[in-house]
PDB file of N, CA and C in Angstrom:
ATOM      1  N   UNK A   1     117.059  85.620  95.253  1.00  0.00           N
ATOM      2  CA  UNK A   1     115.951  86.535  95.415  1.00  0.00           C
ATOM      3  C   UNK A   1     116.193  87.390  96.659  1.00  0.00           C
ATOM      4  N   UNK A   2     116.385  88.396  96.486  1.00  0.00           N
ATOM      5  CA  UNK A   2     116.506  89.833  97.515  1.00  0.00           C
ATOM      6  C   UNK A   2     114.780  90.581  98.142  1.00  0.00           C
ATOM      7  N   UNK A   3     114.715  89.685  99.619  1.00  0.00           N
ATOM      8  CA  UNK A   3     113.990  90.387 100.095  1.00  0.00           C
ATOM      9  C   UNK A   3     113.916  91.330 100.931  1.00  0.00           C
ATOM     10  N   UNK A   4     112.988  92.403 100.576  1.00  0.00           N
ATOM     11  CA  UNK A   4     112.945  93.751 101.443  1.00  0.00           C
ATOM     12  C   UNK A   4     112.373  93.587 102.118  1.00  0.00           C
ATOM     13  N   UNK A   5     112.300  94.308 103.640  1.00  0.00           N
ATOM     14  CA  UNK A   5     111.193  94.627 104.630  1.00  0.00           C
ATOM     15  C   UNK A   5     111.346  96.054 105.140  1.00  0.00           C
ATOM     16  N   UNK A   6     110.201  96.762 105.296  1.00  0.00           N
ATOM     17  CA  UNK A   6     110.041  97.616 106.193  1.00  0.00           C
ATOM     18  C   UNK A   6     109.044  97.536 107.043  1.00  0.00           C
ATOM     19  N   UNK A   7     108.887  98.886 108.154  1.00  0.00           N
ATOM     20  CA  UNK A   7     108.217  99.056 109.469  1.00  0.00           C
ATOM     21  C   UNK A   7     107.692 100.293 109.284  1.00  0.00           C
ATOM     22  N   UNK A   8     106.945 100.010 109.607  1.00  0.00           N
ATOM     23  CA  UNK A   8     105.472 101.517 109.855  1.00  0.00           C
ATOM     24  C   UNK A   8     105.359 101.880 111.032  1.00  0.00           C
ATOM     25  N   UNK A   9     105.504 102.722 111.732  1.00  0.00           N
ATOM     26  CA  UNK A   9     105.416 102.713 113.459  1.00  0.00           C
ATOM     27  C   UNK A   9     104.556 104.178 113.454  1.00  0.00           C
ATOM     28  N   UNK A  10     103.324 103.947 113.973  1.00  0.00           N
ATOM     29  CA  UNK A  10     102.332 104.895 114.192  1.00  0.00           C
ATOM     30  C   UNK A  10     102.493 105.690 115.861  1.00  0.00           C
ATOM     31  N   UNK A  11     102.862 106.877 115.950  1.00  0.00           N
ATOM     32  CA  UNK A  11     103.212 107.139 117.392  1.00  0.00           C
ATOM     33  C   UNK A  11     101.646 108.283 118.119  1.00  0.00           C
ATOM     34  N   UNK A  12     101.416 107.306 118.935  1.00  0.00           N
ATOM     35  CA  UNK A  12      99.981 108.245 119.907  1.00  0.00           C
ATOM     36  C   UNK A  12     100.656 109.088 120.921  1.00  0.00           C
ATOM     37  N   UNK A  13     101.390 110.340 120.895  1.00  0.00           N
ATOM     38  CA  UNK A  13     101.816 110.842 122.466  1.00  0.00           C
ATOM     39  C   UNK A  13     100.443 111.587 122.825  1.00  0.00           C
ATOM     40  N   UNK A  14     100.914 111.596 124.200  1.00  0.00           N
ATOM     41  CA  UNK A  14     100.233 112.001 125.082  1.00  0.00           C
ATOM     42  C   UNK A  14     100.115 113.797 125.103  1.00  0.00           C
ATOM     43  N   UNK A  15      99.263 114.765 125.679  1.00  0.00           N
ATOM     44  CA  UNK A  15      99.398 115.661 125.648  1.00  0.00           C
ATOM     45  C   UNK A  15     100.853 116.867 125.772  1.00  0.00           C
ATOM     46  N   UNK A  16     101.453 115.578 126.749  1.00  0.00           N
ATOM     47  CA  UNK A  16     102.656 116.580 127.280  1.00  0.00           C
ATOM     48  C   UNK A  16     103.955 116.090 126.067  1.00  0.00           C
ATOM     49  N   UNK A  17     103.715 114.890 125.767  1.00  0.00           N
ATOM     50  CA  UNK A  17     104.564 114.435 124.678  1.00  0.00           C
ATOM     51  C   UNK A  17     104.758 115.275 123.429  1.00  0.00           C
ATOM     52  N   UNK A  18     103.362 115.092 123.016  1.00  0.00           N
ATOM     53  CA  UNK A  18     102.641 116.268 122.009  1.00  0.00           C
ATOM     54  C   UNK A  18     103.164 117.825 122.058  1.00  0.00           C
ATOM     55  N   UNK A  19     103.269 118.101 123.178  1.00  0.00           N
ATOM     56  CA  UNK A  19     103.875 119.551 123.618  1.00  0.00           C
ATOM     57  C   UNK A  19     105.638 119.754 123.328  1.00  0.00           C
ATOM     58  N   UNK A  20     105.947 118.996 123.675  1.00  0.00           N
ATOM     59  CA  UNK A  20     107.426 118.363 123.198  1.00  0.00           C
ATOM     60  C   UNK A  20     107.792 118.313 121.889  1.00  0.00           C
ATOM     61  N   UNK A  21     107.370 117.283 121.433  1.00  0.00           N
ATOM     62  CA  UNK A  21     107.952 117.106 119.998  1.00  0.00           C
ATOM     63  C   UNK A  21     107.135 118.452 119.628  1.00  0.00           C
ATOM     64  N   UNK A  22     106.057 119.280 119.835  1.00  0.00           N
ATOM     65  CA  UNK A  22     106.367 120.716 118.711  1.00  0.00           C
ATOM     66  C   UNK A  22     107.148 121.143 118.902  1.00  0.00           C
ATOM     67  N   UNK A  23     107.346 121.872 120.424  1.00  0.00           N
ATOM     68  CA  UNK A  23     108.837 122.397 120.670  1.00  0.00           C
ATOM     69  C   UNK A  23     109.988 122.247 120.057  1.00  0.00           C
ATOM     70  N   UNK A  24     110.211 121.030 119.962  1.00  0.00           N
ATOM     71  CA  UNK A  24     111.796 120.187 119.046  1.00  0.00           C
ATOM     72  C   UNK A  24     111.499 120.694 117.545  1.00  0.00           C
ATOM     73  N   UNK A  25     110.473 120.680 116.881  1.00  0.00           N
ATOM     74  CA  UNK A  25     109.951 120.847 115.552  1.00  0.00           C
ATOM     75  C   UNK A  25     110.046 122.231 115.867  1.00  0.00           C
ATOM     76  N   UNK A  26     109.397 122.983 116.293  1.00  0.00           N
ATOM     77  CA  UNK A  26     109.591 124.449 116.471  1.00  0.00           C
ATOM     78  C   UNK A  26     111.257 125.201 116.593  1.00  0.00           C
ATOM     79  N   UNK A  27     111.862 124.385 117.630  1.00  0.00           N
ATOM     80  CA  UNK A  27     113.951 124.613 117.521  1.00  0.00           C
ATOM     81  C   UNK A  27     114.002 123.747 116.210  1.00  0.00           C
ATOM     82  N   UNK A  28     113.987 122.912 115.999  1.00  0.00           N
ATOM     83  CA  UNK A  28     114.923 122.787 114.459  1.00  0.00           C
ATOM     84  C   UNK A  28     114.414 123.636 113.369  1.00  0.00           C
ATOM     85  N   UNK A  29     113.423 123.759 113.521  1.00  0.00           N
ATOM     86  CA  UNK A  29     112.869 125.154 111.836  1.00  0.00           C
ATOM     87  C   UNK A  29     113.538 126.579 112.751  1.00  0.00           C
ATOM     88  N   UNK A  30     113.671 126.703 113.516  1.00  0.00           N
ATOM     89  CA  UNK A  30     114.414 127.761 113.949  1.00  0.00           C
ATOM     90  C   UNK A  30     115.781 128.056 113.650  1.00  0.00           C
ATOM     91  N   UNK A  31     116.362 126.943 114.101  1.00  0.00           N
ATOM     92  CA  UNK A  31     117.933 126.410 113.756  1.00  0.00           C
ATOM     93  C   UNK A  31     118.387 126.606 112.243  1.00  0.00           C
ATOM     94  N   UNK A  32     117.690 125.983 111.525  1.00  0.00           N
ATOM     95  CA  UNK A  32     117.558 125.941 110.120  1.00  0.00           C
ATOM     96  C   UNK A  32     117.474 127.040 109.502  1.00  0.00           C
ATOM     97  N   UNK A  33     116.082 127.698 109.522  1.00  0.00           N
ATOM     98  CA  UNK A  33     116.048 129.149 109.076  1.00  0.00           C
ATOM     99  C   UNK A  33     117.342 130.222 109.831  1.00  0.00           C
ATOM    100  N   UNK A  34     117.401 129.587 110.349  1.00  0.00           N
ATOM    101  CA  UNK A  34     118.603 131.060 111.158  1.00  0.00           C
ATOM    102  C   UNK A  34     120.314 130.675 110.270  1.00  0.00           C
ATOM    103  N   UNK A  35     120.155 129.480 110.250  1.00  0.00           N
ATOM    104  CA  UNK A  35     121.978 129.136 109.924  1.00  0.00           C
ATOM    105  C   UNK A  35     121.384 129.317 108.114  1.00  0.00           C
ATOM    106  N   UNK A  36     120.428 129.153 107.120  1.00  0.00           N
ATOM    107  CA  UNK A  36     120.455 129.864 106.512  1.00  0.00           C
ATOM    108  C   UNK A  36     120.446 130.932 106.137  1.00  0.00           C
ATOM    109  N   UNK A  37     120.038 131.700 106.798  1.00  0.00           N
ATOM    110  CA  UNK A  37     120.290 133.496 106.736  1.00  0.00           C
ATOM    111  C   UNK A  37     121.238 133.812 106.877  1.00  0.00           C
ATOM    112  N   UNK A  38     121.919 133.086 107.823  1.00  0.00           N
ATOM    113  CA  UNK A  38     123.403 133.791 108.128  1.00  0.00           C
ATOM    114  C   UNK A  38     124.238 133.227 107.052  1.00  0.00           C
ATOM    115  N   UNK A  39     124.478 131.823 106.340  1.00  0.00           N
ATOM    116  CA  UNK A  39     125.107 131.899 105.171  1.00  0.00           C
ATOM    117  C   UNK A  39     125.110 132.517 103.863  1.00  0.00           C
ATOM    118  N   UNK A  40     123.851 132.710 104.009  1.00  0.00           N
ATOM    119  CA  UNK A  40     123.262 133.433 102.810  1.00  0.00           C
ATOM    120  C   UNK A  40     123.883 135.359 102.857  1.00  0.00           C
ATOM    121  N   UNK A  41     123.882 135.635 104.192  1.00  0.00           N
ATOM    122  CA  UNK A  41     124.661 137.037 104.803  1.00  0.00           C
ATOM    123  C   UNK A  41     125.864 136.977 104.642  1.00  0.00           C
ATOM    124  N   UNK A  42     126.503 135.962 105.227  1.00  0.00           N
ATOM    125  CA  UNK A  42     128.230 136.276 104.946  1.00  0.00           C
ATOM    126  C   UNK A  42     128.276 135.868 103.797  1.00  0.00           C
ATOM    127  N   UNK A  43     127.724 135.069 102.304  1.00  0.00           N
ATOM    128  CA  UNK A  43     128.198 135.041 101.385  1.00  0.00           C
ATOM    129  C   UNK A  43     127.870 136.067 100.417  1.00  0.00           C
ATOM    130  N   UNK A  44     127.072 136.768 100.943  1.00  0.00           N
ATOM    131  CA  UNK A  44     126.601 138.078 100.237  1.00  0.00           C
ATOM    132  C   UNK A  44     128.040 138.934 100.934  1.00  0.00           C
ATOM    133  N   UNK A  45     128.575 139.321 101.545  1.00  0.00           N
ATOM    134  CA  UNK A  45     129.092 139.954 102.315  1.00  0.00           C
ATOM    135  C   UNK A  45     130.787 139.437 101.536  1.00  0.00           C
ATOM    136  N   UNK A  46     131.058 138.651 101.581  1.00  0.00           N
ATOM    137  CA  UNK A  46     132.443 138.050 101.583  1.00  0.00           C
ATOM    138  C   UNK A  46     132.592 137.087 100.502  1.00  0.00           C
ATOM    139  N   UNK A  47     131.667 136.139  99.931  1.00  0.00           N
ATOM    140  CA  UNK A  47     131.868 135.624  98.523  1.00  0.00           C
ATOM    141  C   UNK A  47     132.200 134.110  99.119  1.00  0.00           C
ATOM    142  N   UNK A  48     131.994 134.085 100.787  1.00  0.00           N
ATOM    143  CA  UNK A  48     132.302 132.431 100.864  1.00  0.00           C
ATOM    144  C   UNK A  48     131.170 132.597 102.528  1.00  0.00           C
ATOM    145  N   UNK A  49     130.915 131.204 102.474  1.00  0.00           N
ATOM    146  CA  UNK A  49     129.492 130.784 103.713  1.00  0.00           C
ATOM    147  C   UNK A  49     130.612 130.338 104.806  1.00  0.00           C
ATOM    148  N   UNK A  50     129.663 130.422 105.539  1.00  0.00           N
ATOM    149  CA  UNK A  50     130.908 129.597 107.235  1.00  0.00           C
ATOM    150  C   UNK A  50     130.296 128.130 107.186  1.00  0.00           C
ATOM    151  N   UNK A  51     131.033 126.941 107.434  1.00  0.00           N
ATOM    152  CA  UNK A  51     130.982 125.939 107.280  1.00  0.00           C
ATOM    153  C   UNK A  51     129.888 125.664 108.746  1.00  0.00           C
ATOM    154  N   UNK A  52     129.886 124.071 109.212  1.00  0.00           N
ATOM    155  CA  UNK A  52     128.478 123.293 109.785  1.00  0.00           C
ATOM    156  C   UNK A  52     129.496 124.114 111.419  1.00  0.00           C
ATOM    157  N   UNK A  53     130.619 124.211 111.290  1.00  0.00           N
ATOM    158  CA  UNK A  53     131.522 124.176 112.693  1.00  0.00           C
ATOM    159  C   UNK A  53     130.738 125.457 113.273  1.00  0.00           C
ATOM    160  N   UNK A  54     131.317 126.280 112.615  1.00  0.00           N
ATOM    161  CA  UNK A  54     131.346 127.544 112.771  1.00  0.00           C
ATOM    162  C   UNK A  54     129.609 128.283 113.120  1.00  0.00           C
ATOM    163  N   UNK A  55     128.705 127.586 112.251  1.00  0.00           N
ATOM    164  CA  UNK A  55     127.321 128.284 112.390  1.00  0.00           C
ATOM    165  C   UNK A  55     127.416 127.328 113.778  1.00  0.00           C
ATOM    166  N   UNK A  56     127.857 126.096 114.172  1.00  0.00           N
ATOM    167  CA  UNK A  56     126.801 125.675 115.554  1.00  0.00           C
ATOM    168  C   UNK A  56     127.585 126.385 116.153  1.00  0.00           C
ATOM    169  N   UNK A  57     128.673 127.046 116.520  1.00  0.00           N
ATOM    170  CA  UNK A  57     129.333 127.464 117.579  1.00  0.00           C
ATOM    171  C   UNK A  57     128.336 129.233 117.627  1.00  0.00           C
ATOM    172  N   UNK A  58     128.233 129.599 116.624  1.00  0.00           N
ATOM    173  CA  UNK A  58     127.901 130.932 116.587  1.00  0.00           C
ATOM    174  C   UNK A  58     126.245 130.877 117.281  1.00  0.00           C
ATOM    175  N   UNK A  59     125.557 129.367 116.810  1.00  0.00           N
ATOM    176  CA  UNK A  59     123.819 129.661 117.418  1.00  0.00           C
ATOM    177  C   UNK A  59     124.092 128.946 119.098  1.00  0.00           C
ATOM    178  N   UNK A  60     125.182 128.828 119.473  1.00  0.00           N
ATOM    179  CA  UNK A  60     125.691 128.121 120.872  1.00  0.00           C
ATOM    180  C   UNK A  60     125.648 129.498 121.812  1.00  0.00           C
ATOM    181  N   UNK A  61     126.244 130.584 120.898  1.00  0.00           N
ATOM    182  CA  UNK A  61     126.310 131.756 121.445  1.00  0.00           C
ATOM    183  C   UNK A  61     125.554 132.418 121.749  1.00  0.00           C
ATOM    184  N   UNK A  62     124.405 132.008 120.463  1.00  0.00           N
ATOM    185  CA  UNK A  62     123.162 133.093 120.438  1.00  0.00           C
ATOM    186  C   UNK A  62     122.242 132.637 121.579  1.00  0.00           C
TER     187      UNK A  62
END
């Protein structure tokens, strides 16, 4: 018999915590939406996307 377990972890931050993790949530939907546009651009453009290397080096720049 194969038993499972999992964990539920309910997190209370604090105001400044709270301020934080949007921020982080706010850069990764940023990150995201941006390295899709730009694949979606150079494959419109050229017929091939830039791989995971290439978009972090390019939003490193930005």
């Amino acid at each position: 018999m194969l038993i499972k377990r999992a964990y539920k972890t309910e997190l209370e931050p604090n105001n400044v915590q709270r301020t934080a993790l949007l921020k982080h949530a706010g850069a990764a939907r940023f990150a995201y939406n941006w390295g899709l546009a730009r694949k979606r651009e150079e494959y419109q453009k050229t017929g091939k996307s830039p791989n995971a290397i290439e978009l972090h080096r390019q939003l490193n720049r930005l």
